[in-house]
C-alpha atoms as a PDB file:
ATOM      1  CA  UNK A   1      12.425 -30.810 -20.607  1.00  0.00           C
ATOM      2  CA  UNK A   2      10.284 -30.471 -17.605  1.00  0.00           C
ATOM      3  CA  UNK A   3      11.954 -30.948 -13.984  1.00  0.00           C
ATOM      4  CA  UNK A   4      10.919 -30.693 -10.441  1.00  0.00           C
ATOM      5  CA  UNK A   5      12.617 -30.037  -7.362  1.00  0.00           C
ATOM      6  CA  UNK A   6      12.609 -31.924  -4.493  1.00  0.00           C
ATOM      7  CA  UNK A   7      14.228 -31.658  -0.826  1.00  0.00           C
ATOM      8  CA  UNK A   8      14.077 -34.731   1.370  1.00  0.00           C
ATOM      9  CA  UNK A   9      14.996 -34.384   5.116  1.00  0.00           C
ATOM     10  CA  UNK A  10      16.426 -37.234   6.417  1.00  0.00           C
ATOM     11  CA  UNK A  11      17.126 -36.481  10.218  1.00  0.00           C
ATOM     12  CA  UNK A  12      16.884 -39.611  12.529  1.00  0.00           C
ATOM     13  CA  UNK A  13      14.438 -37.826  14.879  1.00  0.00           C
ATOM     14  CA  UNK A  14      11.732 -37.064  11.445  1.00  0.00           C
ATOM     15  CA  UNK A  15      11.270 -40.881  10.019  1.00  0.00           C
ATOM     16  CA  UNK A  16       8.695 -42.709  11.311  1.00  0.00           C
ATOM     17  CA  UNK A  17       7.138 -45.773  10.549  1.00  0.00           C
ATOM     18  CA  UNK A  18       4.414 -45.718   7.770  1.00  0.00           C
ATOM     19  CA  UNK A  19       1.964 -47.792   7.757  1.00  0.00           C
ATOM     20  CA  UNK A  20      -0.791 -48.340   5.466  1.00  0.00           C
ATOM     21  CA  UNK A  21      -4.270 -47.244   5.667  1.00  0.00           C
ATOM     22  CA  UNK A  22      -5.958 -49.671   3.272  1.00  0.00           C
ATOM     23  CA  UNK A  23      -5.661 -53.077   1.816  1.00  0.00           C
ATOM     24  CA  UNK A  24      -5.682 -54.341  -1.074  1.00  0.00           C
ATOM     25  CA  UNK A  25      -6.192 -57.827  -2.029  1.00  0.00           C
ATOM     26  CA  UNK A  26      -5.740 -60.149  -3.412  1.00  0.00           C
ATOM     27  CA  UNK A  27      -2.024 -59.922  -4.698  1.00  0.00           C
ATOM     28  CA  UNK A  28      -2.033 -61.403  -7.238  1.00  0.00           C
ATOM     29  CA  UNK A  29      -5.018 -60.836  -8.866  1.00  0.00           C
ATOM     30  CA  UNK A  30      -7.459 -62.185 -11.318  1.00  0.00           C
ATOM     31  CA  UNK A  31     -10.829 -61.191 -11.855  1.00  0.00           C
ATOM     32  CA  UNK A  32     -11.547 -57.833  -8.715  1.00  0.00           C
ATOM     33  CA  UNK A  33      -9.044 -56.664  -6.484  1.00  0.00           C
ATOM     34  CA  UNK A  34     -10.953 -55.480  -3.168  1.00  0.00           C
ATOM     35  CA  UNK A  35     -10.275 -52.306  -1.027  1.00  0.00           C
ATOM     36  CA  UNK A  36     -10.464 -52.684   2.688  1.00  0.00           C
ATOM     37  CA  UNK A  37     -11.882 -49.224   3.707  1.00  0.00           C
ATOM     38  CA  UNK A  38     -13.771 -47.966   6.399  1.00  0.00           C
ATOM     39  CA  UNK A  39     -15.161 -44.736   3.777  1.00  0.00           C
ATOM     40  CA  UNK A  40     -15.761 -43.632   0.690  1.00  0.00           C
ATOM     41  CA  UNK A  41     -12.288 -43.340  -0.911  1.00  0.00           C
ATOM     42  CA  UNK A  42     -11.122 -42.259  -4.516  1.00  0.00           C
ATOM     43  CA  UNK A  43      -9.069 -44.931  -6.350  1.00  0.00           C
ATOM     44  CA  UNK A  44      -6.564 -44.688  -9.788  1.00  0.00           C
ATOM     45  CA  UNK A  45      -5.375 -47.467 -11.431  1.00  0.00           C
ATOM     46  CA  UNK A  46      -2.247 -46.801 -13.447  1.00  0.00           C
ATOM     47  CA  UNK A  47      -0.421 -49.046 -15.823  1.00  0.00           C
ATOM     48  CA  UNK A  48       3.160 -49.432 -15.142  1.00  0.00           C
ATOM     49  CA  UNK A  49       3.160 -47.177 -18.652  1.00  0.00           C
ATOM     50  CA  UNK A  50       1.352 -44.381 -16.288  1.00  0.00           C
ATOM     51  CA  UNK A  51      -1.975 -44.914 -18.410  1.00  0.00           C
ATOM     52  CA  UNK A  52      -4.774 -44.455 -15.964  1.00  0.00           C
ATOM     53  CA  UNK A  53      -7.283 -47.966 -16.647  1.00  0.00           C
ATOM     54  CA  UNK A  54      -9.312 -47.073 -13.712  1.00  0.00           C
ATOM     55  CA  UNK A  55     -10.796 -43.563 -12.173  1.00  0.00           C
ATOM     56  CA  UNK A  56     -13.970 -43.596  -9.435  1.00  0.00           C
ATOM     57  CA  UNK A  57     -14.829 -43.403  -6.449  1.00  0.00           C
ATOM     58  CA  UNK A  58     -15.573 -46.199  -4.341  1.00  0.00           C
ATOM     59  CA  UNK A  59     -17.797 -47.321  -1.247  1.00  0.00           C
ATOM     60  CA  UNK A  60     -17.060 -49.147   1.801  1.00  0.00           C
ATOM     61  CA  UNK A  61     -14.963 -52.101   1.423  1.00  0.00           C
ATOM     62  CA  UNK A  62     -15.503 -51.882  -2.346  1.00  0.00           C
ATOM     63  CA  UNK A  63     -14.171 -53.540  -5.359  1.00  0.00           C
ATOM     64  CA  UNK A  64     -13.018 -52.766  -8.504  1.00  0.00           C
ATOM     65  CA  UNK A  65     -13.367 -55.410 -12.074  1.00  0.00           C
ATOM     66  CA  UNK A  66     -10.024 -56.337 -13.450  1.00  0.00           C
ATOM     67  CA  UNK A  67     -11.370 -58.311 -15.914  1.00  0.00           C
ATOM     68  CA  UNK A  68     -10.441 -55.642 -18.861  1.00  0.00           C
ATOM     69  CA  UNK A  69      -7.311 -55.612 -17.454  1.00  0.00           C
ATOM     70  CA  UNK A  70      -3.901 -57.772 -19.586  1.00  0.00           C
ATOM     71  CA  UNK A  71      -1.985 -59.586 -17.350  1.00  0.00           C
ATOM     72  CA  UNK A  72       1.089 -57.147 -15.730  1.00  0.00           C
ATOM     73  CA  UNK A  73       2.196 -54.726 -12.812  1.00  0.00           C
ATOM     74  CA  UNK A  74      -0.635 -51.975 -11.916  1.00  0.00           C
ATOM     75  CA  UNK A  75       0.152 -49.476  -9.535  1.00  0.00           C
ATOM     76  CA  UNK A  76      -3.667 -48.434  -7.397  1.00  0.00           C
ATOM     77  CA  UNK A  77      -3.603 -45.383  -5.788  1.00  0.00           C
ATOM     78  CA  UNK A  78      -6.084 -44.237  -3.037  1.00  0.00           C
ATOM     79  CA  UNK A  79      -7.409 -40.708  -2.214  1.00  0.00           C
ATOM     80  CA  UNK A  80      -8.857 -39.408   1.379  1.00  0.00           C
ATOM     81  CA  UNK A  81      -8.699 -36.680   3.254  1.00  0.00           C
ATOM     82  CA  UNK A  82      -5.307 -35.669   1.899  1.00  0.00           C
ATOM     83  CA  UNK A  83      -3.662 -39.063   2.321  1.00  0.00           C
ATOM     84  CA  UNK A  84      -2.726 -40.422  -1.275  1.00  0.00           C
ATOM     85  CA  UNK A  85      -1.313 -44.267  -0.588  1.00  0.00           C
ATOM     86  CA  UNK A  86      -0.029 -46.620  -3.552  1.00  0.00           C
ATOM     87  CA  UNK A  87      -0.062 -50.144  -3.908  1.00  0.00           C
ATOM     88  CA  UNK A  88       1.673 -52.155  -6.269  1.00  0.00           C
ATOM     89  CA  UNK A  89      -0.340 -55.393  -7.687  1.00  0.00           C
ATOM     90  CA  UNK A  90      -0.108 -58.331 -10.309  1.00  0.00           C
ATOM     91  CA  UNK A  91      -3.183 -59.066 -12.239  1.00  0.00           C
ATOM     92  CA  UNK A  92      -2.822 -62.898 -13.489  1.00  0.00           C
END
């Protein structure tokens, strides 16, 4: 059994608001999802069984083919410059 430690600090004067640096549309899905980005960015796309369907890098304002994709909850996560950002998304 593998476990990890984590410590969360939860003082009033360290949260901040988080916003997102990409988008992802559209939610829900069908046939591409799109990435709104201003650079080249790496992008997962996980199953909610944490099977990766997806791995590559894409270009400005890219997309990426769901078509091989069943129907369900995906989970994309994007990679820059040491920010890592998740989205959740339906593919119909």
């Amino acid at each position: 059994v593998l476990s990890q430690k984590f410590e969360v600090n939860c003082n009033r004067s360290s949260i901040e608001k988080i916003t997102k640096q990409w988008n992802v549309y559209p939610n829900p899905a069908k046939d591409f999802i799109y990435i709104n980005n201003q650079q080249i960015v790496n992008v997962r796309v996980f199953g909610i069984d944490g099977r990766i369907h997806f791995s590559n890098t894409i270009e400005k304002n890219g997309r990426i083919s769901t078509i091989s994709l069943d129907k369900g909850i995906y989970i994309v996560e994007i990679h820059n410059n040491g920010i890592i950002e998740q989205h959740s998304i339906i593919i119909e």
